[in-house]
Protein backbone atom coordinates (compact mmCIF):
# COMPACT_ATOMS: atom_id res chain seq x y z
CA UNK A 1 5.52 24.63 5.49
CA UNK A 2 2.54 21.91 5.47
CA UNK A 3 1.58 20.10 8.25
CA UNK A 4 0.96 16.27 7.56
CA UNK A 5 -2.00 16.21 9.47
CA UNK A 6 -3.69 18.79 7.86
CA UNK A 7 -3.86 16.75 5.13
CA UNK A 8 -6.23 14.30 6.94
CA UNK A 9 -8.11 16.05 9.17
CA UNK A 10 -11.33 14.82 7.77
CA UNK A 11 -9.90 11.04 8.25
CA UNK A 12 -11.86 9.95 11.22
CA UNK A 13 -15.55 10.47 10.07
CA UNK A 14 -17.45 7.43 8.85
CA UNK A 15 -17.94 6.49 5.31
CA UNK A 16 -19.38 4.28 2.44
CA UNK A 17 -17.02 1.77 0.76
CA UNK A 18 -17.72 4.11 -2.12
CA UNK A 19 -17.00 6.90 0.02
CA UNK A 20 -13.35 5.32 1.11
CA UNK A 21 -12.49 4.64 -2.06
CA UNK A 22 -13.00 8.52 -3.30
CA UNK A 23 -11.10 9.68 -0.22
CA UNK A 24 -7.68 7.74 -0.46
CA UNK A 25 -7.75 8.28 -4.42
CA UNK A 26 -8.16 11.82 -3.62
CA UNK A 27 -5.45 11.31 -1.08
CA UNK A 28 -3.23 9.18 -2.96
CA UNK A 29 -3.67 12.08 -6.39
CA UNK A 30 -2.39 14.77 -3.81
CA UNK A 31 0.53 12.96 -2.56
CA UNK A 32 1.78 11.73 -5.75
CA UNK A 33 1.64 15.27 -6.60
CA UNK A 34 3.34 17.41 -3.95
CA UNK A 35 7.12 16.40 -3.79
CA UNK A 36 6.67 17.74 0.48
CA UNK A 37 3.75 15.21 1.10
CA UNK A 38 5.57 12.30 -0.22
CA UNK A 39 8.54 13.00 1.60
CA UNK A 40 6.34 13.29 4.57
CA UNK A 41 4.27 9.87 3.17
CA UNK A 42 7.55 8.15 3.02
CA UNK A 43 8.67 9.10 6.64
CA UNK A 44 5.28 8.14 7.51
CA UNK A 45 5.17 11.86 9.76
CA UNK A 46 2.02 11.94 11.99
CA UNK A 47 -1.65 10.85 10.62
CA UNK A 48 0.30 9.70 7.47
CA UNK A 49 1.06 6.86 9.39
CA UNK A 50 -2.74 6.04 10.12
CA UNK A 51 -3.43 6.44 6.76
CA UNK A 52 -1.14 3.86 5.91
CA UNK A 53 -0.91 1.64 8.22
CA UNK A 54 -4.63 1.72 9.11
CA UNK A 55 -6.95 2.92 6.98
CA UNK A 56 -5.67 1.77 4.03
CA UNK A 57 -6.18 -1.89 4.68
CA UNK A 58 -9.59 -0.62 6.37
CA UNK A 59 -10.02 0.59 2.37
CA UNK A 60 -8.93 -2.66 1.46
CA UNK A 61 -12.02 -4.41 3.24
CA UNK A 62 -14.15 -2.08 2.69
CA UNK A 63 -13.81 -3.14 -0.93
CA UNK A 64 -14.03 -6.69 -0.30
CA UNK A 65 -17.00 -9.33 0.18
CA UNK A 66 -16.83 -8.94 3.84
CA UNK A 67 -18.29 -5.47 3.71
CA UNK A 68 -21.55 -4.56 2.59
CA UNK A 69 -21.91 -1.82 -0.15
CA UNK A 70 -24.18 0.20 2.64
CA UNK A 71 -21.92 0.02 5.53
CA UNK A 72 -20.09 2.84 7.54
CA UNK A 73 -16.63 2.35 8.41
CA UNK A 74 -14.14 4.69 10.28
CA UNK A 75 -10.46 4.41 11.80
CA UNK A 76 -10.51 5.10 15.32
CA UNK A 77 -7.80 7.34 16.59
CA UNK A 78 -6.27 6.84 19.88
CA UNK A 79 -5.58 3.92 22.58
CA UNK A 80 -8.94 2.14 22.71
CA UNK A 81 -7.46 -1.88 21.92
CA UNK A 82 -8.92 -1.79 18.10
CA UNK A 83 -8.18 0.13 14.91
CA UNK A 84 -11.17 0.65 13.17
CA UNK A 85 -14.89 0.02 13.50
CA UNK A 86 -17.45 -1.05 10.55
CA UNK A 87 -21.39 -0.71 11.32
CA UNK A 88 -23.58 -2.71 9.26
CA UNK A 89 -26.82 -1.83 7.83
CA UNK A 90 -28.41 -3.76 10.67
CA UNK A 91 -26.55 -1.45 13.09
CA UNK A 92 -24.29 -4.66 14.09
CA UNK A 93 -20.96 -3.15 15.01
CA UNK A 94 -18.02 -4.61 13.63
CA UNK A 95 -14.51 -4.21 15.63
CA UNK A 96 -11.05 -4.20 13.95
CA UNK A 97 -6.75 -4.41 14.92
CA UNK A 98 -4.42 -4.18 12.13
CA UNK A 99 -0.99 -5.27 13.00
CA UNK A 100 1.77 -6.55 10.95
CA UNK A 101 5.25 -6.85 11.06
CA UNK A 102 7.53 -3.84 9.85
CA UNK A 103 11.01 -3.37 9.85
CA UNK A 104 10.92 -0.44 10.95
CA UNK A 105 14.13 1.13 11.34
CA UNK A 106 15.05 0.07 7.58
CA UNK A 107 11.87 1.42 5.99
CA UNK A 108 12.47 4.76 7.71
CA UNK A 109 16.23 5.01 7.06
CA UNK A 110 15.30 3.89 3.00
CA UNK A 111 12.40 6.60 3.40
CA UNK A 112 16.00 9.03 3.99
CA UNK A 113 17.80 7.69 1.28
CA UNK A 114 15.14 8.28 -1.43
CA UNK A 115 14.20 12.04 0.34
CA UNK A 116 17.86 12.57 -0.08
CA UNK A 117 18.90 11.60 -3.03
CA UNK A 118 16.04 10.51 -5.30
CA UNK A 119 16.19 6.80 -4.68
CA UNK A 120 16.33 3.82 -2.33
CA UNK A 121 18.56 0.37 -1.69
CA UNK A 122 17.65 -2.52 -2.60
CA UNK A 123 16.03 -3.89 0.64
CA UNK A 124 18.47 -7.84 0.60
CA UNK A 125 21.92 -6.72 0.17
CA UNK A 126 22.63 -10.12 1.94
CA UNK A 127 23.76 -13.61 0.10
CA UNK A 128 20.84 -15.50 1.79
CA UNK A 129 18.59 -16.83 -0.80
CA UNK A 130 14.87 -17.03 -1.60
CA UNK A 131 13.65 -19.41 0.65
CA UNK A 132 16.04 -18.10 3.83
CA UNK A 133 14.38 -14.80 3.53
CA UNK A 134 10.73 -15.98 3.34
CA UNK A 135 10.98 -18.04 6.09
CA UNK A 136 12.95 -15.69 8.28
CA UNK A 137 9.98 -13.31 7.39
CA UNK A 138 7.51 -15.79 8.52
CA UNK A 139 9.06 -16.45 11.47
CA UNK A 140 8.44 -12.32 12.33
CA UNK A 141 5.43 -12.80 11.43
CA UNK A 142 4.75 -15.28 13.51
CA UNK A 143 6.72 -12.93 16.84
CA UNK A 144 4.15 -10.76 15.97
CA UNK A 145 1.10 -12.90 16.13
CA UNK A 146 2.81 -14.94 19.50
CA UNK A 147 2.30 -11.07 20.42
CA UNK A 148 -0.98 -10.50 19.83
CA UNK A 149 -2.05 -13.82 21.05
CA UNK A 150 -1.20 -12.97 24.82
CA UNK A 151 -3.27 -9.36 24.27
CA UNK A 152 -7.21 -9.15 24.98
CA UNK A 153 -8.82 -8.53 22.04
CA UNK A 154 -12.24 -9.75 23.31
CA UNK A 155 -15.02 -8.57 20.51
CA UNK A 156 -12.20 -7.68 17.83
CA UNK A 157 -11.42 -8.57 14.82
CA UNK A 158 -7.67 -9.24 14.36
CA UNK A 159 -6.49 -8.80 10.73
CA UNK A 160 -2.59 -9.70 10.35
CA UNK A 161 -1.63 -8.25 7.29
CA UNK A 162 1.45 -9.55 5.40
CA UNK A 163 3.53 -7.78 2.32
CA UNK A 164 4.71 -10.64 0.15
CA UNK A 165 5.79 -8.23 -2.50
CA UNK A 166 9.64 -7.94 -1.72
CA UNK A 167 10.06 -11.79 -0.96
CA UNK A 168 8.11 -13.00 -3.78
CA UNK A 169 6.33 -11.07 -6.53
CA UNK A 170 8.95 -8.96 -7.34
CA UNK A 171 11.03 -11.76 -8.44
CA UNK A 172 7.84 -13.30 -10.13
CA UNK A 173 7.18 -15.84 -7.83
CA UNK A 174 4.17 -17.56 -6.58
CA UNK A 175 3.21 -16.22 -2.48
CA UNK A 176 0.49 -19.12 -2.21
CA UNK A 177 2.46 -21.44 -0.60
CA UNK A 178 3.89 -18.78 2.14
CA UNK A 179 0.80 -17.50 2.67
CA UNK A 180 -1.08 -21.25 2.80
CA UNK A 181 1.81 -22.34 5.37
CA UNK A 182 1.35 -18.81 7.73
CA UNK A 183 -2.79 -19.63 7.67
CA UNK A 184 -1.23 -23.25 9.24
CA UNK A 185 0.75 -21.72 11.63
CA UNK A 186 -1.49 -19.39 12.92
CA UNK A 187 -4.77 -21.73 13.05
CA UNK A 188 -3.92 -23.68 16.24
CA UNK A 189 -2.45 -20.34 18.28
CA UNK A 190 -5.08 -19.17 20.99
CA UNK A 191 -6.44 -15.91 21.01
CA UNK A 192 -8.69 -14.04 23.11
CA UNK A 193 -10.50 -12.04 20.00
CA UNK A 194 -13.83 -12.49 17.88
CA UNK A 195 -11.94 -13.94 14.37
CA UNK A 196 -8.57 -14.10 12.92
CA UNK A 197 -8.06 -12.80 9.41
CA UNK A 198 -4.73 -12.44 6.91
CA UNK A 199 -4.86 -9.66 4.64
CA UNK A 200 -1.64 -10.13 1.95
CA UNK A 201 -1.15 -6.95 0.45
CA UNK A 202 1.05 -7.42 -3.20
CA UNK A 203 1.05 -5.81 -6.55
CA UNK A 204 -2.52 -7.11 -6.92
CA UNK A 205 -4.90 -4.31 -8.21
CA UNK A 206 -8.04 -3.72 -5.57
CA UNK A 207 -10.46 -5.37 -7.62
CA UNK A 208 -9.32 -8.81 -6.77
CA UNK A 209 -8.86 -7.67 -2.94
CA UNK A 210 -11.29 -10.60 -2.13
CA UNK A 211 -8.51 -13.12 -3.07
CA UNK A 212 -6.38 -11.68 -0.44
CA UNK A 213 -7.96 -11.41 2.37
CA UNK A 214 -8.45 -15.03 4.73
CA UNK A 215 -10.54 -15.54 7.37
CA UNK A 216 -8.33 -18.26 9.56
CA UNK A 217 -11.01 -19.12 12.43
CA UNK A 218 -13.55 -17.64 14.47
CA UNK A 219 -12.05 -17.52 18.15
């Protein structure tokens, strides 16, 4: 039987932005591949959920404008207050928290289903409409930010990350507007960090990563 951290026992070492993307398109090839690892990807079993939840949006900057082609980035595993690190050329050290808001207990018990039997629900099977789901999700957003906000973060980077596919893209709808009013909300909260950032992951390929990511303010 495989272990899932075997898989990524080479995760924590630093690389180039080159160098991350290699490693999670290697990853990515080998799950997609090997029906055990994506049950275990689904579940999200041990470092699978670091290499989710962590350093894939770390992949995501790295591939963006706010990391230089030369830097070195690594996640950071364990209970330090910050999620990943990225040193610049200059040697400037660069701090980072990912946090977002997951429903958990659905994703895990749809992560069943589809292990199960081959395929998922639907994740509304309520009568509220468009606009009554995006705003209840902003409003957990917005718990988890109120969260954050009362945490010290001094000399890290806080990136919220948002999935707008469910709510919006997937019905072919626009997310500008939800994502335009969540940069409002969040603006005026107080945090004790170095600067706020929203990363909105969609259906958007990573070459145009640079128009999702939005740095709110500098704290």
């Amino acid at each position: 039987m495989k272990r899932a951290d075997d898989l990524f026992s080479d995760i924590e070492i630093f690389r180039t932005p080159e160098e991350m993307k290699l490693y999670f398109e290697a990853k990515k090839n080998i799950i997609k591949n090997d029906v055990e690892y994506s049950e275990m990807a689904r579940l999200k079993i041990g470092l699978f959920k670091k290499f989710l939840e962590e350093f894939f949006p770390l992949y995501c900057l790295s591939q963006s404008k706010l990391c230089n082609k030369d830097s070195k980035l690594k996640i950071i595993i364990g209970n330090q207050g910050y999620d990943a690190i990225i040193i610049n050329p200059n040697s400037n050290e660069l701090k980072f928290e990912f946090t977002s808001y997951i429903d958990g207990k659905w994703e895990y018990e749809d992560a069943q289903r589809i292990n199960n039997r081959g395929y998922g629900d639907i994740r509304f099977n309520d009568h509220k409409d468009l606009n009554s789901r995006s705003l209840e999700y902003l409003n957990k957003i917005l718990m988890n930010v109120g969260r954050k906000s009362k945490k010290s973060y001094n000399g890290v980077n806080i990136v919220f990350i948002v999935n707008t596919f469910d709510y919006f893209e997937v019905y072919n709808n626009d997310s500008q507007k939800f994502i335009n009013e969540l940069i409002n909300k969040i603006e005026p909260i107080h945090f004790e960090a170095e600067k706020i950032y929203l990363m909105a992951l969609n259906d958007r390929d990573i070459r145009y990563i640079d128009n999702n990511i939005y740095m709110i303010k500098s704290c």
